[in-house]
Protein backbone atom coordinates (compact mmCIF):
# COMPACT_ATOMS: atom_id res chain seq x y z
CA UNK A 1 -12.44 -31.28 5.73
CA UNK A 2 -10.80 -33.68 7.36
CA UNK A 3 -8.55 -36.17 5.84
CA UNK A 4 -8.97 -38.97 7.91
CA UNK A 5 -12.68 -39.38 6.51
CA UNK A 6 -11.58 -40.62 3.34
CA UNK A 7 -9.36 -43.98 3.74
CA UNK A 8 -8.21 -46.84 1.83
CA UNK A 9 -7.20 -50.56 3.03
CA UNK A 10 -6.27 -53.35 0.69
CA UNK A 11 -8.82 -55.72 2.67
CA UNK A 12 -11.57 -53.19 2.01
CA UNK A 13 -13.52 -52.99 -1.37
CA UNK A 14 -9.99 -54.13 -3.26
CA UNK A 15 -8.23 -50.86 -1.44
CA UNK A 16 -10.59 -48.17 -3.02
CA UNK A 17 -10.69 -45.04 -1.32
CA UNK A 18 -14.03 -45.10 0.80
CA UNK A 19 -15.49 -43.11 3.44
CA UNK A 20 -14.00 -44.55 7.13
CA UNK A 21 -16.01 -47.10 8.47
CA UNK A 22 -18.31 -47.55 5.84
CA UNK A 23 -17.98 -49.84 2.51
CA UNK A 24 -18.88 -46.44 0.41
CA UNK A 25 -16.33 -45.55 -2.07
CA UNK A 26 -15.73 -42.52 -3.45
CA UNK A 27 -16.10 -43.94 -6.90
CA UNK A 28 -19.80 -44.96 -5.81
CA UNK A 29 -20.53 -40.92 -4.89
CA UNK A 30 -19.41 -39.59 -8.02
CA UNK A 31 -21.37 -42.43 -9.96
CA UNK A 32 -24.52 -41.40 -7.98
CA UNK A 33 -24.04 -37.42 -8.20
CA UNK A 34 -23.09 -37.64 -12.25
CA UNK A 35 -26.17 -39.92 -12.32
CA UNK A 36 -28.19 -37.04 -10.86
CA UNK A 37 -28.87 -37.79 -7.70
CA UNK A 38 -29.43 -35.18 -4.95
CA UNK A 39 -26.85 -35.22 -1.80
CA UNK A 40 -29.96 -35.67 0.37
CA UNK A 41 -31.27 -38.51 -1.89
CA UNK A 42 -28.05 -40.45 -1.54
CA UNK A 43 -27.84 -39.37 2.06
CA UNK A 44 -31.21 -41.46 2.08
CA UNK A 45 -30.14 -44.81 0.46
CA UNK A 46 -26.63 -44.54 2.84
CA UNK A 47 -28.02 -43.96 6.49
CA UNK A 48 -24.38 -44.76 7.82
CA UNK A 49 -22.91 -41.70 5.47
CA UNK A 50 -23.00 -38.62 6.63
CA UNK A 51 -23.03 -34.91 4.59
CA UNK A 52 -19.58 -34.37 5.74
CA UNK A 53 -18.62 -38.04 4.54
CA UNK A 54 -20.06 -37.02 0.92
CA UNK A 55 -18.52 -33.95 0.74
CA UNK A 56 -14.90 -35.65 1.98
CA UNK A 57 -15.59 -38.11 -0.83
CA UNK A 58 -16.12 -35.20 -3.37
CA UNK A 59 -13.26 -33.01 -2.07
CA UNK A 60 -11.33 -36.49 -2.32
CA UNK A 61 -11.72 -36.57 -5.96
CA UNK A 62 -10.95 -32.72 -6.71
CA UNK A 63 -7.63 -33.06 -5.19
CA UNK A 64 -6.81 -36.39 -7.05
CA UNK A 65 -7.46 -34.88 -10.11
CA UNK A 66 -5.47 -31.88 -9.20
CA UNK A 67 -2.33 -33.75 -9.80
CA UNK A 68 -0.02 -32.44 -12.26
CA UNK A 69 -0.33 -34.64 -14.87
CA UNK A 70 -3.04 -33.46 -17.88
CA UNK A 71 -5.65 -36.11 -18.94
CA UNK A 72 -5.99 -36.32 -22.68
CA UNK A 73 -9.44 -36.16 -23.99
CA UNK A 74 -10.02 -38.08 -27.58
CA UNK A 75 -12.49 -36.70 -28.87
CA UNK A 76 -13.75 -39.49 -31.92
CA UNK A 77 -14.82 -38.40 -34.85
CA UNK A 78 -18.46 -39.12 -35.64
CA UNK A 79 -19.08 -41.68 -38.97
């Protein structure tokens, strides 16, 4: 995958990572596929995205949270 598909500029969408020449961030991918939408349904609603753009944008994501720092999970206790 190639790197240069996911990018982030201060001037676009407040410096979010988003795929290259498009306004899509990566945030707005991972909102759409936890939401349970199909790669070929948001394919549809983004004609300037392309697969390989989504799958940049999700392979984006896995490495970020890859770092080595663990994410606590609270867990609250139900009343």
């Amino acid at each position: 995958m190639k790197k240069e598909l996911i990018v982030s500029d201060p001037t676009i969408m407040l410096g979010k990572p988003v795929i290259a020449g498009t306004r899509i961030t990566v945030e707005l991918i991972l909102e759409k596929l936890a939401a349970g939408e199909t790669e070929d349904q948001i394919l549809e609603a983004h004609p300037h995205l392309t697969r390989e753009g989504l799958r940049a944008a999700i392979t984006f994501a896995k490495e970020a949270l890859r770092a080595d720092f663990v994410y606590p999970v609270v867990v609250k206790a139900k009343m």
